[in-house]
Protein backbone atom coordinates (compact mmCIF):
# COMPACT_ATOMS: atom_id res chain seq x y z
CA UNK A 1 37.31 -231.70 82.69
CA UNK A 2 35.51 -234.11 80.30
CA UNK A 3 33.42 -231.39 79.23
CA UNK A 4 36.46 -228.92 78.82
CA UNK A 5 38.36 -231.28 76.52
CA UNK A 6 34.96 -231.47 74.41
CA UNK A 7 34.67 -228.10 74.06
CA UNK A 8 38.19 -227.62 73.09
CA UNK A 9 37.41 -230.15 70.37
CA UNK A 10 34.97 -228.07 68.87
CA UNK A 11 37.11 -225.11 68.49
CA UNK A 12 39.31 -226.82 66.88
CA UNK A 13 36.56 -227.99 64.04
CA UNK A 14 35.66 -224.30 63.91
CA UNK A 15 39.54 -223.41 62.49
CA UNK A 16 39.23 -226.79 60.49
CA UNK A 17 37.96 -225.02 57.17
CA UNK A 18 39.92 -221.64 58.12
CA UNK A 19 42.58 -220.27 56.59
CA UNK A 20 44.53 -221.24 59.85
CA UNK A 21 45.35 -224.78 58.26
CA UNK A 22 47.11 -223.65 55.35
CA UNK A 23 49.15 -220.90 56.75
CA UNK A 24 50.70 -223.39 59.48
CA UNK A 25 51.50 -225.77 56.45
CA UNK A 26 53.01 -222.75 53.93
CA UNK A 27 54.85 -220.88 56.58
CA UNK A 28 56.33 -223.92 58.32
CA UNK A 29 57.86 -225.00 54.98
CA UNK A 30 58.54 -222.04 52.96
CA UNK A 31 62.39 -221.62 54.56
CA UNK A 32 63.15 -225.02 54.79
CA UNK A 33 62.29 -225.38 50.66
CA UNK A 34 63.95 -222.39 50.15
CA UNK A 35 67.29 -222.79 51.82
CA UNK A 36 67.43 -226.35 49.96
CA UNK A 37 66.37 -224.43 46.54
CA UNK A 38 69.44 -222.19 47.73
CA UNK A 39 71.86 -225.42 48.41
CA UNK A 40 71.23 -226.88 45.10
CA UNK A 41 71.46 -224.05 42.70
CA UNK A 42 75.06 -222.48 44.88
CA UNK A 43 76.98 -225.63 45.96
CA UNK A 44 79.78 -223.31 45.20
CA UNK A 45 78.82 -221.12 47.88
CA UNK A 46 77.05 -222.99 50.08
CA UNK A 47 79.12 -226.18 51.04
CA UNK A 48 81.68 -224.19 52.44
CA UNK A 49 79.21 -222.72 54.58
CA UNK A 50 77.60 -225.89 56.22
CA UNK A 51 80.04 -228.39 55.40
CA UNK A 52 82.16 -227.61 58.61
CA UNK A 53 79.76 -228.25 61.23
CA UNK A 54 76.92 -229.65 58.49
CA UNK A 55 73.57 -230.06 60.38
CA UNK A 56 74.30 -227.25 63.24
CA UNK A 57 75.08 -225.17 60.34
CA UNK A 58 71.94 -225.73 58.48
CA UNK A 59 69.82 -225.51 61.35
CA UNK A 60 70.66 -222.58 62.26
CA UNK A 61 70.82 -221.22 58.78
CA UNK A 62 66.75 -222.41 58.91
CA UNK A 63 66.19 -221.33 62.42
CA UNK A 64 67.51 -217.53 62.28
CA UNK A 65 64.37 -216.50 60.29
CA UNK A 66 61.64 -218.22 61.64
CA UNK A 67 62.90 -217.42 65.05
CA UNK A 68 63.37 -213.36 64.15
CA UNK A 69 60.60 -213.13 61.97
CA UNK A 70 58.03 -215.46 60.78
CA UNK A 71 56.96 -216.95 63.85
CA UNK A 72 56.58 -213.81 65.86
CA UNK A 73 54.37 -212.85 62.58
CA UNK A 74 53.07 -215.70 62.64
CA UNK A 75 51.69 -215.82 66.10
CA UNK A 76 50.34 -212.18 65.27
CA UNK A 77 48.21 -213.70 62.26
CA UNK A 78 47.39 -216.84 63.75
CA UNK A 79 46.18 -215.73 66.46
CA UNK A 80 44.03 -212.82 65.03
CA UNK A 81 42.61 -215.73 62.57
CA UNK A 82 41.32 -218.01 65.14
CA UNK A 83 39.42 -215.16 66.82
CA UNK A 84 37.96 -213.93 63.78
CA UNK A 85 36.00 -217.06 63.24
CA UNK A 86 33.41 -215.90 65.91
CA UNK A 87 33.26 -212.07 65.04
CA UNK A 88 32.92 -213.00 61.49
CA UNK A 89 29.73 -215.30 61.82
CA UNK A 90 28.64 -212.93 64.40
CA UNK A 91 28.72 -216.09 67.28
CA UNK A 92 30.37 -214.69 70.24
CA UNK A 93 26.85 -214.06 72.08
CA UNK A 94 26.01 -217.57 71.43
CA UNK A 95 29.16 -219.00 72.46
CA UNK A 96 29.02 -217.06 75.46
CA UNK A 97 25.30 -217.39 76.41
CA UNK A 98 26.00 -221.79 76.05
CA UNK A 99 26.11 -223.35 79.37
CA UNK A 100 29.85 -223.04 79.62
CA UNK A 101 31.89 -221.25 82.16
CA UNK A 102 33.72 -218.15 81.02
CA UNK A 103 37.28 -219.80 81.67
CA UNK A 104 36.21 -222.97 79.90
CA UNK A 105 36.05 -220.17 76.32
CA UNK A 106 38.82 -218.63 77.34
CA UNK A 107 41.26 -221.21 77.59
CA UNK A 108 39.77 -223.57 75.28
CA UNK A 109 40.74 -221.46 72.45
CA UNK A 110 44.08 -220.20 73.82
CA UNK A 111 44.49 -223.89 73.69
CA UNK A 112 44.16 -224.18 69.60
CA UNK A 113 45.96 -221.53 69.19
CA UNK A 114 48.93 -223.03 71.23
CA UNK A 115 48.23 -226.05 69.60
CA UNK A 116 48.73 -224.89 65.74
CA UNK A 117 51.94 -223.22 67.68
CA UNK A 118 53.56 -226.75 68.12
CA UNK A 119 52.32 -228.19 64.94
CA UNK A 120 54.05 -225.23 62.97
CA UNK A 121 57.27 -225.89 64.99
CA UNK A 122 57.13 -229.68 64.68
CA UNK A 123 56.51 -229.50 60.91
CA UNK A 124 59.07 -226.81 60.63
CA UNK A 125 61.69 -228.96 62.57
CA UNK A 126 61.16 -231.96 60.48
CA UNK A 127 60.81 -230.17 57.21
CA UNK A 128 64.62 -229.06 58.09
CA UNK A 129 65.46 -232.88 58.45
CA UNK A 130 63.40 -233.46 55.61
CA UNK A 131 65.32 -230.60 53.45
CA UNK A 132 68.80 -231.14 54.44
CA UNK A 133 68.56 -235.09 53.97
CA UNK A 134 67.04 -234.39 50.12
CA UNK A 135 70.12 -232.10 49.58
CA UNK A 136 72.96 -234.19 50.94
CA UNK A 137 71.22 -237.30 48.44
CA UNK A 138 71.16 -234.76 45.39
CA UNK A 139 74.45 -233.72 45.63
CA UNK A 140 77.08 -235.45 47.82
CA UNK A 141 79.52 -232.51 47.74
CA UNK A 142 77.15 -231.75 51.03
CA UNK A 143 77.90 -234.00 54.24
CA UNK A 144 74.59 -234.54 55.76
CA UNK A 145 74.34 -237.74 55.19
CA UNK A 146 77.59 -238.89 56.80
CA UNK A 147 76.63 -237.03 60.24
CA UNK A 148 74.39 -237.70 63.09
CA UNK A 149 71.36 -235.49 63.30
CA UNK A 150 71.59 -233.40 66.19
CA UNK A 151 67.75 -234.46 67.50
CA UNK A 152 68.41 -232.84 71.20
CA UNK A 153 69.97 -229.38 70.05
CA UNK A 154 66.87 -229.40 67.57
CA UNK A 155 64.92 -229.92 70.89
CA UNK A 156 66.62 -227.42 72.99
CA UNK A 157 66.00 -224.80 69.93
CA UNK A 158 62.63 -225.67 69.55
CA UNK A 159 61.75 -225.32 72.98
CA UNK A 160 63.71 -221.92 74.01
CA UNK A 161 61.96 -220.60 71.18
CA UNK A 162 58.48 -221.84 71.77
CA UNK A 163 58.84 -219.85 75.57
CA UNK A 164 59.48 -216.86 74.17
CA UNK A 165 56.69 -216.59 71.92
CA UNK A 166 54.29 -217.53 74.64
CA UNK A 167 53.92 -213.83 75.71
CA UNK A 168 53.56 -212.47 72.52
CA UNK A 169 51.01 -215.24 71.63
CA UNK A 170 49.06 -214.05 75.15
CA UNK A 171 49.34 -210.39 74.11
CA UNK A 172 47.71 -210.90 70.78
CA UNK A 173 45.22 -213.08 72.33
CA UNK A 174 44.04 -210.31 74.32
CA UNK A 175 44.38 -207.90 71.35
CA UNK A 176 42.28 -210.11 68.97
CA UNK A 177 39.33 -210.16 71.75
CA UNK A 178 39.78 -206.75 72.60
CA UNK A 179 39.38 -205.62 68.90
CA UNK A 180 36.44 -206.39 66.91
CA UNK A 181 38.17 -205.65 63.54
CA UNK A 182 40.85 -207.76 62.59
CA UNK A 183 43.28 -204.95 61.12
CA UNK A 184 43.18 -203.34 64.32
CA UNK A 185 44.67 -206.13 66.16
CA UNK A 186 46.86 -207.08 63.51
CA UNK A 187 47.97 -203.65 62.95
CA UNK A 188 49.12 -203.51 66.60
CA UNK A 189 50.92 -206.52 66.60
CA UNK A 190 52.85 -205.64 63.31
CA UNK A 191 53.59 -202.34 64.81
CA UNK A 192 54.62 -203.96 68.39
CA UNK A 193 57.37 -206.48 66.49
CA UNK A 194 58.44 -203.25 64.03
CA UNK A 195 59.09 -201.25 67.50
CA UNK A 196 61.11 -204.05 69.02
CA UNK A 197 63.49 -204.28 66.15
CA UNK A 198 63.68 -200.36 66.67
CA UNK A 199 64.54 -200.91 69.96
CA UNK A 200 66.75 -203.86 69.48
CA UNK A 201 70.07 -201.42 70.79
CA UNK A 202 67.77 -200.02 74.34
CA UNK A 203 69.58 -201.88 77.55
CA UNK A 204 65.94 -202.80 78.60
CA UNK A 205 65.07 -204.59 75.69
CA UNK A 206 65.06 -208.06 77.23
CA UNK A 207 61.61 -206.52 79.20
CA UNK A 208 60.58 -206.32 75.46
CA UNK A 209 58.08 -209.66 74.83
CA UNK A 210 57.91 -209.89 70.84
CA UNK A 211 61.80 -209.60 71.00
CA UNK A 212 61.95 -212.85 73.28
CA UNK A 213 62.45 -215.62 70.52
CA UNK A 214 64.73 -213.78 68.28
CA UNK A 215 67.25 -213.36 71.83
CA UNK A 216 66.54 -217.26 73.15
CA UNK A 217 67.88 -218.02 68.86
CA UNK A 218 70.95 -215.12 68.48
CA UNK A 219 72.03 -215.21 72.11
CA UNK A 220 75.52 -217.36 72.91
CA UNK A 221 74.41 -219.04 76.15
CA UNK A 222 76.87 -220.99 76.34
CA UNK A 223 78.75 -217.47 76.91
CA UNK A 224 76.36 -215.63 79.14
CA UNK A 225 74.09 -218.52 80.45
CA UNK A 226 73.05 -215.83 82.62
CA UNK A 227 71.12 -214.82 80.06
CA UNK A 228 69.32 -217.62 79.54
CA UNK A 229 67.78 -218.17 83.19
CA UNK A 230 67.01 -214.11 82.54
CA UNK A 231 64.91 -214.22 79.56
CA UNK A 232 63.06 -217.35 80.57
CA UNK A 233 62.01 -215.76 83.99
CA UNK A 234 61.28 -212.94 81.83
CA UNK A 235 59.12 -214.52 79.52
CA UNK A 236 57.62 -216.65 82.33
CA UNK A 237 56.56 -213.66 84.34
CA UNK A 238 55.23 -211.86 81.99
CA UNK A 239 53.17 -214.20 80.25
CA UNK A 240 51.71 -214.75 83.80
CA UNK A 241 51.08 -211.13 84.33
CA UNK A 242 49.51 -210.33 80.23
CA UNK A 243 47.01 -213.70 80.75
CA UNK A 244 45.74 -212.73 84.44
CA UNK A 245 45.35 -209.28 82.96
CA UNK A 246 44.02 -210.52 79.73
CA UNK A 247 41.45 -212.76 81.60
CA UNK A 248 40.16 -210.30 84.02
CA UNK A 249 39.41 -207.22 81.02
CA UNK A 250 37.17 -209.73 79.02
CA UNK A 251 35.73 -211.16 81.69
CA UNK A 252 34.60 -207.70 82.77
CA UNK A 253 33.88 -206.53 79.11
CA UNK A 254 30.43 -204.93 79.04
CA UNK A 255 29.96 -206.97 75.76
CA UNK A 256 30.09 -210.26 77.28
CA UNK A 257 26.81 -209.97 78.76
C-alpha cells in the first residue's frame, strides 16, 4: 500500500508542469467571475432574479452550466491530458516494464485524475461563495450578505454531481488508453456528450452516462425522489461495469507487453 501511495505521488508530479493545472484553475472560475461580472453591470435585472431566495438562487444560476456542460467537457479534456503525458514522451513501455503491478498504473492514475475532479469542484464551490459575497459588498441592492450560506445544499449539489460524472470520467479513461492520439479520444468524447443532448427527449436516456450530471442538477427530487435512487444506481452500476471492462482490455492489450 506504501508503495501504491508513492507511486500515485509521482503521477501526480508528472501533471505538475501540464497543462492540467491551469485548466482546473480557469474552468473552475470562469462562471463564477462571470455571473458576478453579470450581477454588477445588470442590478436592474439581476436582483430580482436572486434576491428572493438569494444564495439558492445564485447557486444554481452557477451550477446549471458547469453541471450541463463544462464539467462533462471537462472530464473529457482532463482526462485525455493526463494520459497524454506518457504517449507524448513516449514512456508507457517504461512505466509498464518498472517493477509495479499492472493495477498499481492503472489505478494510480485514475486516482489523479479523480483527484483534479474534486479540486475543480471544491474551487468551483468556493469561488461561488467567493463571487456572491464580493457582489452583495459592491452593491447592497443584492442580499447575500444578510443570509446564511446554504453550506449542506452546496454539499448535496456537489456530491450528486460528482457521481454522475464518475462514469463518464471511467469511459474516457478507457478511451484515452485505448487511443494513442489524443484527438481521437477527445473527438469521441465530444461526440458522446453532443449525442446525449440529441437524445436528451429518448425515454432511455437515464441509461445515457455523459447525461448523468446534467439530470442529478435539472431534476426536482424533491418531486420524483424516485429518480434520484434511479440515476445513482445507474451511475453506480455502470461505472462498475465500464472500469472492470476498462481494466480487463488494457490489461490484455498486445501493447502492454
Amino acid at each position: 500500500m506504501k508503495r501504491f501511495f508513492l507511486n500515485t505521488k509521482t503521477e501526480f508530479l508528472k501533471s505538475k508542469g501540464t497543462a492540467a493545472v491551469w485548466l482546473t484553475i480557469l474552468a473552475a472560475l470562469f462562471i463564477p467571475v462571470i455571473y458576478a461580472m453579470v450581477c454588477l453591470e445588470r442590478p436592474d435585472v439581476m436582483v430580482k432574479k436572486i434576491n428572493s431566495d438569494p444564495w439558492m438562487a445564485f447557486l444554481r444560476m452557477n451550477w446549471k452550466n458547469v453541471a450541463a456542460v463544462i464539467l462533462p467537457l471537462y472530464c473529457v479534456l482532463m482526462t485525455s491530458l493526463i494520459i497524454q503525458i506518457e504517449y507524448r514522451n513516449n514512456t508507457w513501455k517504461q512505466v509498464y516494464t518498472l517493477p509495479r503491478k499492472f493495477a498499481d498504473v492503472f489505478f494510480s492514475k485514475f486516482i489523479v485524475i479523480h483527484s483534479f475532479l474534486i479540486g475543480f469542484i471544491l474551487l468551483f464551490s468556493s469561488a461561488i461563495i467567493i463571487s456572491g459575497l464580493s457582489v452583495a459588498r459592491l452593491n447592497p441592492a443584492y442580499h447575500l450578505l444578510s443570509k446564511d450560506i446554504p453550506w449542506m445544499m452546496l454539499l448535496i449539489i456537489a456530491s450528486r454531481i460528482y457521481l454522475g460524472l464518475f462514469a463518464i470520467t471511467i469511459v474516457q479513461y478507457w478511451l484515452s488508453l485505448r487511443f494513442k492520439n489524443f484527438v481521437v479520444s477527445l473527438g469521441i468524447g465530444m461526440g458522446l456528450w453532443i449525442t446525449g443532448i440529441v437524445l436528451m427527449d429518448w425515454d432511455k436516456i437515464v441509461y445515457y452516462p455523459y447525461m448523468y450530471s446534467t439530470f442529478m442538477f435539472f431534476t426536482d427530487f424533491d418531486k420524483n425522489p424516485e429518480t434520484l435512487v434511479q440515476l445513482s444506481l445507474c451511475s453506480i452500476i455502470s461505472s462498475v461495469l465500464f472500469l472492470t471492462l476498462s481494466f480487463r482490455d488494457i490489461y490484455l492489450l498486445p501493447e502492454r507487453g
